[in-house]
PDB file of N, CA and C in Angstrom:
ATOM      1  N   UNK A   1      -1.253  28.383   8.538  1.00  0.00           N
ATOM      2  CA  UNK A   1      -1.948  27.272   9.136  1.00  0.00           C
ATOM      3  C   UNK A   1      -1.005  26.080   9.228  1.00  0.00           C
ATOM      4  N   UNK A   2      -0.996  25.636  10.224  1.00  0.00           N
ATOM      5  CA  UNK A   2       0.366  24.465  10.820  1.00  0.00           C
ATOM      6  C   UNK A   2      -0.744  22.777  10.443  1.00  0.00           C
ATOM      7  N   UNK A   3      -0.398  21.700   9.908  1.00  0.00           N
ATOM      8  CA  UNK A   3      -0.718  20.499   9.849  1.00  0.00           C
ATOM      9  C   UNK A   3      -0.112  19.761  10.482  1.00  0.00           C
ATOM     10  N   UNK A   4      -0.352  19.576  11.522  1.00  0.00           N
ATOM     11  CA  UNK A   4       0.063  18.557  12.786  1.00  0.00           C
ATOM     12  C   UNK A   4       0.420  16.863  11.509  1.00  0.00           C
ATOM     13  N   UNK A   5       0.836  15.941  12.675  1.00  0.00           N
ATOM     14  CA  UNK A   5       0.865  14.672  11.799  1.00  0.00           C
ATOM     15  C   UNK A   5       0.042  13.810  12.175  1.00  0.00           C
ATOM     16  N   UNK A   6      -1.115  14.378  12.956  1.00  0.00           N
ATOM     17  CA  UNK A   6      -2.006  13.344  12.839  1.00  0.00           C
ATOM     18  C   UNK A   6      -3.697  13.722  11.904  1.00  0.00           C
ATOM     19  N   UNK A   7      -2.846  15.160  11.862  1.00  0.00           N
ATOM     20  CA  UNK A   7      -3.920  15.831  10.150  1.00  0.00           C
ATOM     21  C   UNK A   7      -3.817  15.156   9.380  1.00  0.00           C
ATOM     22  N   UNK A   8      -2.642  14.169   9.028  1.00  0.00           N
ATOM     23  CA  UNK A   8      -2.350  13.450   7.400  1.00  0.00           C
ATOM     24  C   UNK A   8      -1.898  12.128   7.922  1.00  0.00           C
ATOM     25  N   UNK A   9      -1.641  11.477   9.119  1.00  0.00           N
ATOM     26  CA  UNK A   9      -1.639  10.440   9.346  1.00  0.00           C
ATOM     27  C   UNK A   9      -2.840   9.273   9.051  1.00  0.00           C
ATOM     28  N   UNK A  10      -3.587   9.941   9.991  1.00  0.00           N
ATOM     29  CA  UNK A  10      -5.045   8.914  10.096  1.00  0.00           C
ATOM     30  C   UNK A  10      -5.627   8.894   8.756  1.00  0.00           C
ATOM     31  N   UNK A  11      -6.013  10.335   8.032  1.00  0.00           N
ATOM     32  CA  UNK A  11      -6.650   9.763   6.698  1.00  0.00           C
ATOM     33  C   UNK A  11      -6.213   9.239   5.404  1.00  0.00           C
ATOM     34  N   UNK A  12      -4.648   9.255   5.683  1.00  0.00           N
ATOM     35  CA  UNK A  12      -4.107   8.303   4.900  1.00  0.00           C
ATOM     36  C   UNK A  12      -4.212   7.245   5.543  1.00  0.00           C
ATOM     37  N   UNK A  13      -4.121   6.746   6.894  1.00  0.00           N
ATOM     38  CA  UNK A  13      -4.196   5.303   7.200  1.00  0.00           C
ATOM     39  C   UNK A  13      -5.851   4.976   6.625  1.00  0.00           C
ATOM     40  N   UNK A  14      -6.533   5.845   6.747  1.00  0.00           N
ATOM     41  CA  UNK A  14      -7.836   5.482   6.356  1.00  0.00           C
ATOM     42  C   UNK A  14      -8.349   5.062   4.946  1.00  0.00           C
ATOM     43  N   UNK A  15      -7.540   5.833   4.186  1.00  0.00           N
ATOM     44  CA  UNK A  15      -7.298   5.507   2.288  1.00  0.00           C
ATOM     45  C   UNK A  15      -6.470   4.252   2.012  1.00  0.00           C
ATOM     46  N   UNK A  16      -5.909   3.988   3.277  1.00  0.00           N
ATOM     47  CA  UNK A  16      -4.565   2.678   2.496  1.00  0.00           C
ATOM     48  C   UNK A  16      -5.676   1.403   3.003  1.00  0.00           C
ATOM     49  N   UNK A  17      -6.507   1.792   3.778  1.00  0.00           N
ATOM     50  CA  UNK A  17      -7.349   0.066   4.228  1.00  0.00           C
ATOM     51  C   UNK A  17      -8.596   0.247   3.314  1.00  0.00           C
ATOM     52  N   UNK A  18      -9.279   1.604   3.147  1.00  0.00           N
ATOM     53  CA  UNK A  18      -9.879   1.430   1.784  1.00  0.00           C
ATOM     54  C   UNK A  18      -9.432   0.800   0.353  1.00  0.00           C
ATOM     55  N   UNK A  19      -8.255   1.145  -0.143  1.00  0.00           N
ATOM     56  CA  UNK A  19      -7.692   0.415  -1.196  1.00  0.00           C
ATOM     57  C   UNK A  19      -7.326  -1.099  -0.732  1.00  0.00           C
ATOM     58  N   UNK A  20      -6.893  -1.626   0.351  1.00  0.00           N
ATOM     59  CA  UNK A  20      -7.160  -2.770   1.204  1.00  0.00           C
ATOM     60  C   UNK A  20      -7.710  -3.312   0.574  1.00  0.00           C
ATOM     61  N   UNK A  21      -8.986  -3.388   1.223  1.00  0.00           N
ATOM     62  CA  UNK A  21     -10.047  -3.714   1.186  1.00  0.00           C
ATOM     63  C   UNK A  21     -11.402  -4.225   0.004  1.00  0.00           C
ATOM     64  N   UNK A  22     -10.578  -2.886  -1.034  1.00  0.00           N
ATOM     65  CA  UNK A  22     -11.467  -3.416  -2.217  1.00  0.00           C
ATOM     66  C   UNK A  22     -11.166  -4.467  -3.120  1.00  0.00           C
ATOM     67  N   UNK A  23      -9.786  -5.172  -3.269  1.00  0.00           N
ATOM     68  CA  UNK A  23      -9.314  -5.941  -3.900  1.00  0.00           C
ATOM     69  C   UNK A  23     -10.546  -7.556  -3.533  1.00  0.00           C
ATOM     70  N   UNK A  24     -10.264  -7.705  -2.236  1.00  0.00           N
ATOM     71  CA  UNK A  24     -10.848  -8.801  -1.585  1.00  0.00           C
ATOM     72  C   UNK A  24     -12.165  -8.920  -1.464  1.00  0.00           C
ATOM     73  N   UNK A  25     -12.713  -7.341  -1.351  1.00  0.00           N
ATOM     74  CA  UNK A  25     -14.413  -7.259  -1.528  1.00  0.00           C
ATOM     75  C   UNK A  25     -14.854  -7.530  -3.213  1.00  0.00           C
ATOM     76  N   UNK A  26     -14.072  -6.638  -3.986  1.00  0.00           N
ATOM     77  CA  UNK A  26     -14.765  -7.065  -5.606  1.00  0.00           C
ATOM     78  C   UNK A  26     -14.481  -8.315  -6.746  1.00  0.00           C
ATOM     79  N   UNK A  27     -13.258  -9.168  -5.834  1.00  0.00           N
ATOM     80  CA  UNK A  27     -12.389 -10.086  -6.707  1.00  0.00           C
ATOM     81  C   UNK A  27     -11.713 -11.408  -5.567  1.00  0.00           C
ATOM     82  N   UNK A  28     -12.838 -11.401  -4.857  1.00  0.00           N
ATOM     83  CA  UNK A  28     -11.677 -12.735  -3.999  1.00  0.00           C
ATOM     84  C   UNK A  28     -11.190 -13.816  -4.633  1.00  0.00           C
ATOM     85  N   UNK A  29     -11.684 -14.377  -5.464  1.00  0.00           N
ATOM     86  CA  UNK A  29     -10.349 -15.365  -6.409  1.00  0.00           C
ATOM     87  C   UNK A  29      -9.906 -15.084  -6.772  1.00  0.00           C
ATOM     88  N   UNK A  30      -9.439 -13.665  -7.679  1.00  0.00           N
ATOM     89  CA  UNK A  30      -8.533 -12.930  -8.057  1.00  0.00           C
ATOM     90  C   UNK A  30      -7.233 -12.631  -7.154  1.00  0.00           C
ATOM     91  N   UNK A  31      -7.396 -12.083  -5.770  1.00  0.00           N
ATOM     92  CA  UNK A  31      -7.176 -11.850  -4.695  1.00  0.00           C
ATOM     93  C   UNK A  31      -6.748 -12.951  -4.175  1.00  0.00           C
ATOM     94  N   UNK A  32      -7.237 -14.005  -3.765  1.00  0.00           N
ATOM     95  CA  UNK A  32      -6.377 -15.314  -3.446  1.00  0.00           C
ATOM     96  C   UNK A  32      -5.413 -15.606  -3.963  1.00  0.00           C
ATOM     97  N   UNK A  33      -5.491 -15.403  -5.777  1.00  0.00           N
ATOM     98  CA  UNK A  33      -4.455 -16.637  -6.296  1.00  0.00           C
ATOM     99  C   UNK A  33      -3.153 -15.316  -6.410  1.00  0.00           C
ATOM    100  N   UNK A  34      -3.588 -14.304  -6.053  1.00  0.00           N
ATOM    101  CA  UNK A  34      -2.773 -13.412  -6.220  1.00  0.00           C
ATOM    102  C   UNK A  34      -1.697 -13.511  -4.851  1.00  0.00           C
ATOM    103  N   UNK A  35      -2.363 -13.338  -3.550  1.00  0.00           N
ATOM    104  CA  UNK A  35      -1.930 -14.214  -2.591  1.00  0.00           C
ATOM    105  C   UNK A  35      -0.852 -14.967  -2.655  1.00  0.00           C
ATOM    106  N   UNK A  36      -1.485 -15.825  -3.340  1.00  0.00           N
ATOM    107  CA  UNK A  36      -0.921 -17.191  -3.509  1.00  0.00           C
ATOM    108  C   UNK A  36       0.652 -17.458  -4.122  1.00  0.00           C
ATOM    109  N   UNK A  37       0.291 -16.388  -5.490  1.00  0.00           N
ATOM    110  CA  UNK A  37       1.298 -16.589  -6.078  1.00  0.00           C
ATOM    111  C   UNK A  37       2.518 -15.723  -5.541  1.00  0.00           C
ATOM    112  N   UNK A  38       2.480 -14.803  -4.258  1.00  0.00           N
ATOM    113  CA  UNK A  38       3.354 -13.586  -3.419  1.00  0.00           C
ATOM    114  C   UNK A  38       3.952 -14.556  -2.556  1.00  0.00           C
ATOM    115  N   UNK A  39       3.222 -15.806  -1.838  1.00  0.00           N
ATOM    116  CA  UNK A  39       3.909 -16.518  -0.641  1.00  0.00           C
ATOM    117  C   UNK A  39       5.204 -17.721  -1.392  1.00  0.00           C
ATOM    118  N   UNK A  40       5.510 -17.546  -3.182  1.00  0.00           N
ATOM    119  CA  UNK A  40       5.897 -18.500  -3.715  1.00  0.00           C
ATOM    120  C   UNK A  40       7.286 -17.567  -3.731  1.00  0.00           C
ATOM    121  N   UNK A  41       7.349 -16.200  -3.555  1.00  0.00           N
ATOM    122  CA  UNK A  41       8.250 -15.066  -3.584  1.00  0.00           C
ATOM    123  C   UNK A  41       9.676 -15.259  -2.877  1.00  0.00           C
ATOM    124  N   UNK A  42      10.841 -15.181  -3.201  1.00  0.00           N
ATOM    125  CA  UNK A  42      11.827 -14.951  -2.090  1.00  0.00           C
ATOM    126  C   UNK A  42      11.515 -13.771  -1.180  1.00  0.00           C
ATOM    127  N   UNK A  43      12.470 -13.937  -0.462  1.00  0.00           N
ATOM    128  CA  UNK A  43      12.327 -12.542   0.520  1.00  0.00           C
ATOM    129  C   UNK A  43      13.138 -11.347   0.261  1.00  0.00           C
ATOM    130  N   UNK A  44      13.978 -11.413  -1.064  1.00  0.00           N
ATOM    131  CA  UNK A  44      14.632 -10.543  -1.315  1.00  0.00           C
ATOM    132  C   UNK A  44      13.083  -9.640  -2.249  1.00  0.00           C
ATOM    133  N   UNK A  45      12.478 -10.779  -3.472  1.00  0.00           N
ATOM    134  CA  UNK A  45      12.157 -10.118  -4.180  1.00  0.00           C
ATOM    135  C   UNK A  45      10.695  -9.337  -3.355  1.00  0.00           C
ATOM    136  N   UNK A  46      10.071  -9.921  -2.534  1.00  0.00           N
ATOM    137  CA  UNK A  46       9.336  -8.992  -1.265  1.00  0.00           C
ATOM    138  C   UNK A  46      10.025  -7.701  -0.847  1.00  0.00           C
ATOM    139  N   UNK A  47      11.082  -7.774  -0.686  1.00  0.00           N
ATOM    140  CA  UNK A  47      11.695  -6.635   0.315  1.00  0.00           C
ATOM    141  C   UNK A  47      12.155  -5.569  -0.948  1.00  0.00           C
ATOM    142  N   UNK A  48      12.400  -6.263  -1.920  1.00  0.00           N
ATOM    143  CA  UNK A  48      12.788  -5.606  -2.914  1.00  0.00           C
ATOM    144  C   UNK A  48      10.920  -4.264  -3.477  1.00  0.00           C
ATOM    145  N   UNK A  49      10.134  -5.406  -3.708  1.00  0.00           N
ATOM    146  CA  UNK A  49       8.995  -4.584  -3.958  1.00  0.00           C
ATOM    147  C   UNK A  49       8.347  -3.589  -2.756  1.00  0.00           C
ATOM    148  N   UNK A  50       8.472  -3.380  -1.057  1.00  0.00           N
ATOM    149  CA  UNK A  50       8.425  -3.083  -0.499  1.00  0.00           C
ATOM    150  C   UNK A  50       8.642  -1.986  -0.620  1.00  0.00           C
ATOM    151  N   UNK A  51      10.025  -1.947  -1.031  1.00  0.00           N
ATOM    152  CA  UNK A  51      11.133  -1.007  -1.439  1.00  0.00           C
ATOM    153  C   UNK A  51      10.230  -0.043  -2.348  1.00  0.00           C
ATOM    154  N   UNK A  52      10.320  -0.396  -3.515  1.00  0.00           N
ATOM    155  CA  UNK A  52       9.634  -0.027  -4.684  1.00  0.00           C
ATOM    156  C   UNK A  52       8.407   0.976  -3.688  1.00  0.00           C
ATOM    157  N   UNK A  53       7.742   0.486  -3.585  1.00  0.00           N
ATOM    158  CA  UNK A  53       6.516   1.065  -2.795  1.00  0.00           C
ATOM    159  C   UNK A  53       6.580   1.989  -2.397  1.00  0.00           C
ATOM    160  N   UNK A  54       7.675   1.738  -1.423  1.00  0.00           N
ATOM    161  CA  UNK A  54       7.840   2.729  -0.513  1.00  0.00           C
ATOM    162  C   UNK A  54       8.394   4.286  -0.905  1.00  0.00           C
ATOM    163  N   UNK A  55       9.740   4.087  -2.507  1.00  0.00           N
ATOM    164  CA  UNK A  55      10.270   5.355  -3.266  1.00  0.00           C
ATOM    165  C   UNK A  55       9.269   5.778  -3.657  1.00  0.00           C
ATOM    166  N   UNK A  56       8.092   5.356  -4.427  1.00  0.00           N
ATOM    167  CA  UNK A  56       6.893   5.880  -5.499  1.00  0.00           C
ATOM    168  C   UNK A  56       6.257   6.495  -4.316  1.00  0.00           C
ATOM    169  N   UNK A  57       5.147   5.655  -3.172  1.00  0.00           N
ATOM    170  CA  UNK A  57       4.513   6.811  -1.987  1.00  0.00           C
ATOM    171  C   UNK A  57       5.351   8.106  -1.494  1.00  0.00           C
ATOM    172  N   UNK A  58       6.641   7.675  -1.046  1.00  0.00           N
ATOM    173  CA  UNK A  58       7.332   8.728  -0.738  1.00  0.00           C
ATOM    174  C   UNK A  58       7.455  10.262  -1.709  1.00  0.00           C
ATOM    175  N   UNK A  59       7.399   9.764  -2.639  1.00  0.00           N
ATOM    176  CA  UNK A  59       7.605  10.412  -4.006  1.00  0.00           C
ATOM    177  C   UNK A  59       6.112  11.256  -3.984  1.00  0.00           C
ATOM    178  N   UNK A  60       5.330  10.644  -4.355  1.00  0.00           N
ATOM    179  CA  UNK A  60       3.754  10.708  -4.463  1.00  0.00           C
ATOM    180  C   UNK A  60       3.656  12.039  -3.481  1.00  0.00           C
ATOM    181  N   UNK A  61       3.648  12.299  -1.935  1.00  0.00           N
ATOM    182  CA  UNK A  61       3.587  12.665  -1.122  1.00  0.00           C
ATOM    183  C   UNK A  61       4.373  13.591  -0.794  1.00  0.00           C
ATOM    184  N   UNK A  62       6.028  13.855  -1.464  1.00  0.00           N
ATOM    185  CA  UNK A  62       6.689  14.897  -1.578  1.00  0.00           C
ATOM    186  C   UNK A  62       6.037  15.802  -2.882  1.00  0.00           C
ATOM    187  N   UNK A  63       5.555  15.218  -4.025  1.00  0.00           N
ATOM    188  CA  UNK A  63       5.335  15.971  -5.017  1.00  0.00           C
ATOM    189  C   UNK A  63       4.041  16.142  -5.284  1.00  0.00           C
ATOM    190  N   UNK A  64       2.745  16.149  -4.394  1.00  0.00           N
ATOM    191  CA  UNK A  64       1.639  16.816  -3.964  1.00  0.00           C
ATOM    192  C   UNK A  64       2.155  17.927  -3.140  1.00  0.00           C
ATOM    193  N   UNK A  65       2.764  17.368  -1.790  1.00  0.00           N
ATOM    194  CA  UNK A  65       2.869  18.623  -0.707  1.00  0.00           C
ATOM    195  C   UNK A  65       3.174  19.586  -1.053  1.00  0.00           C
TER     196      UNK A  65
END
């Protein structure tokens, strides 16, 4: 059985706006000052956590498949 990429595209896009989403629905001052305190960030240390993100999902997703 072949899994095209829009078999695992969409319902992961669909899980990443669920996790989205709940931060701001169960905790919006939490969520704001959290905000808040990310726009005080350089752009290294952004790009740097991006980064981060991006090895662990990648990771995540090689070592399910």
């Amino acid at each position: 059985m072949s899994t095209s990429l829009a078999d695992v595209f969409w319902p992961a896009l669909a899980l990443v706006l669920v996790f989205e989403g709940l931060m701001p629905l169960l905790a919006l001052g939490a969520w704001r000052r959290m905000f808040s305190e990310m726009l005080k960030l350089q752009d290294g240390q952004i790009r740097f956590f991006g980064l981060i993100c991006l090895i662990v999902g990648a990771t995540l997703w090689w070592w399910t498949g």
